[in-house]
Protein backbone atom coordinates (compact mmCIF):
# COMPACT_ATOMS: atom_id res chain seq x y z
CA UNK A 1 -8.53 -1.39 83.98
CA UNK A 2 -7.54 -2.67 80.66
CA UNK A 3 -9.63 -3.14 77.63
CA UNK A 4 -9.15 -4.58 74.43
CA UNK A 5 -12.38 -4.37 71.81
CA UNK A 6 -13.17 -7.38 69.39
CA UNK A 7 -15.05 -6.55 66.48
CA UNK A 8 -14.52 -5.74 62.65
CA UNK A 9 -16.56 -2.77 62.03
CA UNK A 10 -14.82 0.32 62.90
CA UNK A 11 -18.00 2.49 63.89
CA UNK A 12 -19.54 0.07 66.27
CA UNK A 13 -15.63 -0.19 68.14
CA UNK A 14 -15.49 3.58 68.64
CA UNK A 15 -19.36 3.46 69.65
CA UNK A 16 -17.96 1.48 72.43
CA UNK A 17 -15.13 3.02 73.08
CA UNK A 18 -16.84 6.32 72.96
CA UNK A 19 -19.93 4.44 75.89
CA UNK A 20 -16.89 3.58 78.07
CA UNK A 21 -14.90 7.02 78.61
CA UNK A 22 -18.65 8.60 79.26
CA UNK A 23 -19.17 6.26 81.75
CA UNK A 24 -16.09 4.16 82.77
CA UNK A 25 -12.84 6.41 82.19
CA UNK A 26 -10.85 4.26 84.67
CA UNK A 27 -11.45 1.44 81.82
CA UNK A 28 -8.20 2.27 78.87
CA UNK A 29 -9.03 0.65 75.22
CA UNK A 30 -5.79 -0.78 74.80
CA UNK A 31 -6.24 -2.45 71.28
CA UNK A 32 -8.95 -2.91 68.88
CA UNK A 33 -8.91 -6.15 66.79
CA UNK A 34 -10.98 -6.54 63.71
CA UNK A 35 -9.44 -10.45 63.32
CA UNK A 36 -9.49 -14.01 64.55
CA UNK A 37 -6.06 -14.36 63.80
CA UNK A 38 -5.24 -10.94 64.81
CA UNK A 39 -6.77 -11.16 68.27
CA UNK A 40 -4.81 -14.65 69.00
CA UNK A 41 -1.68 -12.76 68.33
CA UNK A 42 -2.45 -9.91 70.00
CA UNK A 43 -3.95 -12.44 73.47
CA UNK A 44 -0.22 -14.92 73.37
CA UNK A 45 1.70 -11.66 72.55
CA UNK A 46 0.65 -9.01 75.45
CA UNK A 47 -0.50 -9.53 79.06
CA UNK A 48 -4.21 -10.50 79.48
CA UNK A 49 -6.08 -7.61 79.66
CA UNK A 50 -9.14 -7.44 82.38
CA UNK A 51 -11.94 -7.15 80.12
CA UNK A 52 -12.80 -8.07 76.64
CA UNK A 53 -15.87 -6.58 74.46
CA UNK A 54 -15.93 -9.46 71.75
CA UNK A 55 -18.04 -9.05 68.58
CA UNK A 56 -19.28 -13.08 67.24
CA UNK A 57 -18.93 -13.20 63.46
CA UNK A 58 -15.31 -11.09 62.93
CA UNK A 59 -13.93 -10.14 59.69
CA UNK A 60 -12.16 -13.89 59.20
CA UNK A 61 -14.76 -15.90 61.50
CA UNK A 62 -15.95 -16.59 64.50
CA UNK A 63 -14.36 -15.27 67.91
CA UNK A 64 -15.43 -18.29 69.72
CA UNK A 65 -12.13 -19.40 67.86
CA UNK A 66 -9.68 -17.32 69.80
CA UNK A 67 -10.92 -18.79 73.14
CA UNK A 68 -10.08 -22.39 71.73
CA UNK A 69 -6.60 -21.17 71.16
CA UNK A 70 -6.29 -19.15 73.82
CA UNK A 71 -7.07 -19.53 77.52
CA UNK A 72 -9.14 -16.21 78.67
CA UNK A 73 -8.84 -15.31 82.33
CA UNK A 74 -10.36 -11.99 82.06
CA UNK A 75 -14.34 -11.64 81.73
CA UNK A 76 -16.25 -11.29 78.14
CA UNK A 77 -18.64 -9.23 77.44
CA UNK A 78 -20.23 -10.69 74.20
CA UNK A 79 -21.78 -7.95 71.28
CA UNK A 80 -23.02 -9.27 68.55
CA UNK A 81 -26.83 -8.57 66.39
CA UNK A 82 -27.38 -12.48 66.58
CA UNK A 83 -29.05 -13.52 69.85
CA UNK A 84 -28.56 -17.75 68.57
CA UNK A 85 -25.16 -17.76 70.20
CA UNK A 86 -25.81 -17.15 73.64
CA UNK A 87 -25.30 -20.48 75.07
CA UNK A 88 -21.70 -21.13 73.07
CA UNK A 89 -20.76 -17.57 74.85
CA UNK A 90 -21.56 -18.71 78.32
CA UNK A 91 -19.35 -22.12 78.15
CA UNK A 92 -16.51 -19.53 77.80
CA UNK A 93 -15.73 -16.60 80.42
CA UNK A 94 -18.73 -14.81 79.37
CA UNK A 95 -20.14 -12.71 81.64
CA UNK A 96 -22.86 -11.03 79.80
CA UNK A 97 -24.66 -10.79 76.11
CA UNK A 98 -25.19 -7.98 74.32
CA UNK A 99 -27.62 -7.60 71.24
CA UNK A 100 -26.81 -4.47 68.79
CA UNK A 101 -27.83 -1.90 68.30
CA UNK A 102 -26.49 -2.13 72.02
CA UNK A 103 -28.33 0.91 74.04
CA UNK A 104 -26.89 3.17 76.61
CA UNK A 105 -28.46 1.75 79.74
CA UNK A 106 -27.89 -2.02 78.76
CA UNK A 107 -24.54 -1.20 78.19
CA UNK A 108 -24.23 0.89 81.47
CA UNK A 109 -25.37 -1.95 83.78
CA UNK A 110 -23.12 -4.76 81.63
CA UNK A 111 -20.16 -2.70 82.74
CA UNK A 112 -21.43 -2.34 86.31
CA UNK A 113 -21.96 -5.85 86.63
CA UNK A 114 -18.23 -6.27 85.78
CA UNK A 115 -16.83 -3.77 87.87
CA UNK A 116 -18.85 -5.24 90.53
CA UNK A 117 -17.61 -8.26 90.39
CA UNK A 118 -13.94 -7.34 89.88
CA UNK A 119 -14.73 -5.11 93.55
CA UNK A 120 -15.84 -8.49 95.27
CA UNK A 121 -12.93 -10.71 94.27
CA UNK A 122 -9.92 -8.46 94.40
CA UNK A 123 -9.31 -9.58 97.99
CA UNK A 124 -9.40 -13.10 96.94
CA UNK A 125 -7.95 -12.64 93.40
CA UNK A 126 -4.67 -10.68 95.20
CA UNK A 127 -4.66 -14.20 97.67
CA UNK A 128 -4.71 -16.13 94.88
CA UNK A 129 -1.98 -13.98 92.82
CA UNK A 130 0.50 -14.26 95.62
CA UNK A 131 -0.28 -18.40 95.55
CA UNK A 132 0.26 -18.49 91.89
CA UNK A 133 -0.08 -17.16 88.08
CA UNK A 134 0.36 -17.79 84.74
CA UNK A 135 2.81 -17.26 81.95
CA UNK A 136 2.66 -17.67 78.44
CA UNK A 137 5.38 -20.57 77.39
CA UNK A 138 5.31 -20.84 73.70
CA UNK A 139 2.08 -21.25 72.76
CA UNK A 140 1.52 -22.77 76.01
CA UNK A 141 -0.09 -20.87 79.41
CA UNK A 142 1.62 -22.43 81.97
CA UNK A 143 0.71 -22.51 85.77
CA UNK A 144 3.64 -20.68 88.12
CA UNK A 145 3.73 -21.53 92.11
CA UNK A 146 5.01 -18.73 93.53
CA UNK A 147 6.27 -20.34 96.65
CA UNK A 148 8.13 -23.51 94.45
CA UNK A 149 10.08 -20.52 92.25
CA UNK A 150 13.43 -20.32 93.22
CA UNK A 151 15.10 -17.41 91.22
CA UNK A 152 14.40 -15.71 87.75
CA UNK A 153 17.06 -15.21 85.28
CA UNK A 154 16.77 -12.52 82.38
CA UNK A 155 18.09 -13.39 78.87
CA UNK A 156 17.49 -10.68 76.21
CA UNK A 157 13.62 -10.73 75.88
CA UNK A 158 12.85 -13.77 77.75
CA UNK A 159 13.38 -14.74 81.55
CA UNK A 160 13.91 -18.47 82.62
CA UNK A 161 11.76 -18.93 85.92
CA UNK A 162 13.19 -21.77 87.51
CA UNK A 163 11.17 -23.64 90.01
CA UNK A 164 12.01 -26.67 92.16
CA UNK A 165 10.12 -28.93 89.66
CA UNK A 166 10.78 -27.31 86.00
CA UNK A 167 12.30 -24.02 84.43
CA UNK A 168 9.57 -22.36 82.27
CA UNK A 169 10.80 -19.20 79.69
CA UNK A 170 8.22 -16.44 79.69
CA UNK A 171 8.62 -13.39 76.98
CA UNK A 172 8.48 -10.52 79.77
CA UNK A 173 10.69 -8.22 81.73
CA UNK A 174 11.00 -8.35 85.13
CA UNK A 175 9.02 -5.23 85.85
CA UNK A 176 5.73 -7.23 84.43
CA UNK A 177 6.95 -10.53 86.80
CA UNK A 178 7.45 -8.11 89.87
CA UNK A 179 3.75 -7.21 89.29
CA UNK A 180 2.74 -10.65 89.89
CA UNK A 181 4.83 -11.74 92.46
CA UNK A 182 4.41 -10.70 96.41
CA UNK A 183 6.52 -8.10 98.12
CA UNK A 184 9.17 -8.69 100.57
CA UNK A 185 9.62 -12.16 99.29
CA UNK A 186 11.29 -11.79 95.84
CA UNK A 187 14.13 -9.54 95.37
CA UNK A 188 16.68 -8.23 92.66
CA UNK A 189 20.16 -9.07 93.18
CA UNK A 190 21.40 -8.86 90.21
CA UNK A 191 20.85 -7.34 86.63
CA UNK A 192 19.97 -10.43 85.18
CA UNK A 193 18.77 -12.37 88.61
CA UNK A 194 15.56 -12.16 91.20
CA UNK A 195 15.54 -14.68 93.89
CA UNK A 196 12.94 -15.78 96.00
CA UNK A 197 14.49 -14.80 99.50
CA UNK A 198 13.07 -18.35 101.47
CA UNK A 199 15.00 -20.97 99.28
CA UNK A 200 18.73 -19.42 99.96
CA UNK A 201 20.68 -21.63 101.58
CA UNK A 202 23.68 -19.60 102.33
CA UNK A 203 25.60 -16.45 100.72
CA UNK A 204 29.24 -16.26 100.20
CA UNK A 205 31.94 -14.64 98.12
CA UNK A 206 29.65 -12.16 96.58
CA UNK A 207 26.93 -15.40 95.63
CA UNK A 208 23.85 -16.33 96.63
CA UNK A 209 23.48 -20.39 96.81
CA UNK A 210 19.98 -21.84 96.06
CA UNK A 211 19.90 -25.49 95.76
CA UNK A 212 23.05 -26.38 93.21
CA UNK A 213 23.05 -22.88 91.78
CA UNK A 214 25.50 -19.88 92.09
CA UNK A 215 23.40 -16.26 91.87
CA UNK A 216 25.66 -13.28 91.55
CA UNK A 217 25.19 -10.40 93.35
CA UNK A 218 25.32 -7.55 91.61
CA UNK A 219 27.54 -4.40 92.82
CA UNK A 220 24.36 -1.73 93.51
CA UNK A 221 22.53 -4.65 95.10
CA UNK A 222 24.56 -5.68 97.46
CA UNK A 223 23.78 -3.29 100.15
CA UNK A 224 20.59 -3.55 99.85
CA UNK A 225 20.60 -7.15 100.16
CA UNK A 226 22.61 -7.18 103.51
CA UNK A 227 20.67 -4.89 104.77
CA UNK A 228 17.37 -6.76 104.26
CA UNK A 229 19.45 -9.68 105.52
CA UNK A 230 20.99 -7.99 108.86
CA UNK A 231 17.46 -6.64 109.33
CA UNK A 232 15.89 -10.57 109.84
């Protein structure tokens, strides 16, 4: 479970970080921002993490900031030694509200609360990743389909998904997209090419047709592929 910690004084971040291993250690503190601006960069720069501790007043202003920039999919847990916020916290994904100096067993049941939670909705949350997700486009979080993508194409850093409707660049690698995406449905073919294995129409001369595109296949695909294909 990945953590990122919000908050511009260095002691009470490690004070946290330092509560979690004790009594979390499957939680990892992947980053911790001191920053408005530095915690939008880091949110449209790396894949949303699962939980955010997120300090009010930070070194440059308010957090509540970041979530107007940013759309936050992951739960907040809110720290801060002003209790007149509360209600501005719970319009975004805030989950719970803690008041510093934050003690051990307040902290201890916040954290249960969210791995609770995360245990009752990972059925539905893995039914609803298969359905669809979301990609960050620019400065832009845009909704994928899975079932309306009809191949991926790498291109340095960035990979064009192209869906029946629109083709939407995402700054990933196709490890992170695999991730997302459901097995036995989406398939490499190519270095720079995964295809969604309903929408082929037809493969010929070392292509795979899907709509008006030509997909190469690549040479240590191929077998692979025909074999998934003679297998059907």
């Amino acid at each position: 479970m990945r953590v990122i910690i919000l908050e511009d004084e260095s002691r009470a971040a490690s004070y946290l970080e330092r509560l979690l291993v004790k009594i979390a250690p499957e939680m990892v503190v992947l980053a911790k921002i001191e920053s408005v601006r530095d915690g939008i960069k880091y949110l449209l720069d790396n894949p949303m993490p699962d939980l955010i501790f997120s300090d009010i007043q930070l070194a440059d202003g308010l957090s509540f900031e970041i979530y107007n920039h940013v759309i936050v999919t992951c739960p907040i847990i809110f720290t801060t030694a002003y209790d007149h916020y509360a209600i501005e916290a719970f319009k975004t994904n805030g989950i719970d509200y803690l008041l510093k100096p934050i003690e051990f067993d307040r902290f201890y049941k916040s954290v249960n609360k969210v791995k609770k939670l995360m245990q009752l909705n990972s059925l539905q949350q893995d039914n609803l990743l298969s359905k669809y997700f979301f990609v960050k486009d620019g400065y832009k979080q845009m909704k994928v389909c899975t079932e309306d993508i009809l191949y991926i194409q790498s291109e340095g850093n960035y990979l064009n998904i192209v869906t029946k409707n629109e083709r939407v660049v995402a700054r990933m690698t196709f490890q992170q997209i695999m991730e997302r995406l459901p097995p036995h449905q989406f398939y490499r073919v190519h270095n720079s090419y995964v295809i969604n294995f309903k929408h082929i129409l037809k493969i010929e001369d070392n292509q795979i047709f899907i709509q008006n595109d030509k997909i190469p296949i690549g040479i240590k695909y191929k077998e692979n592929l025909f074999n998934i294909v003679n297998a059907i």
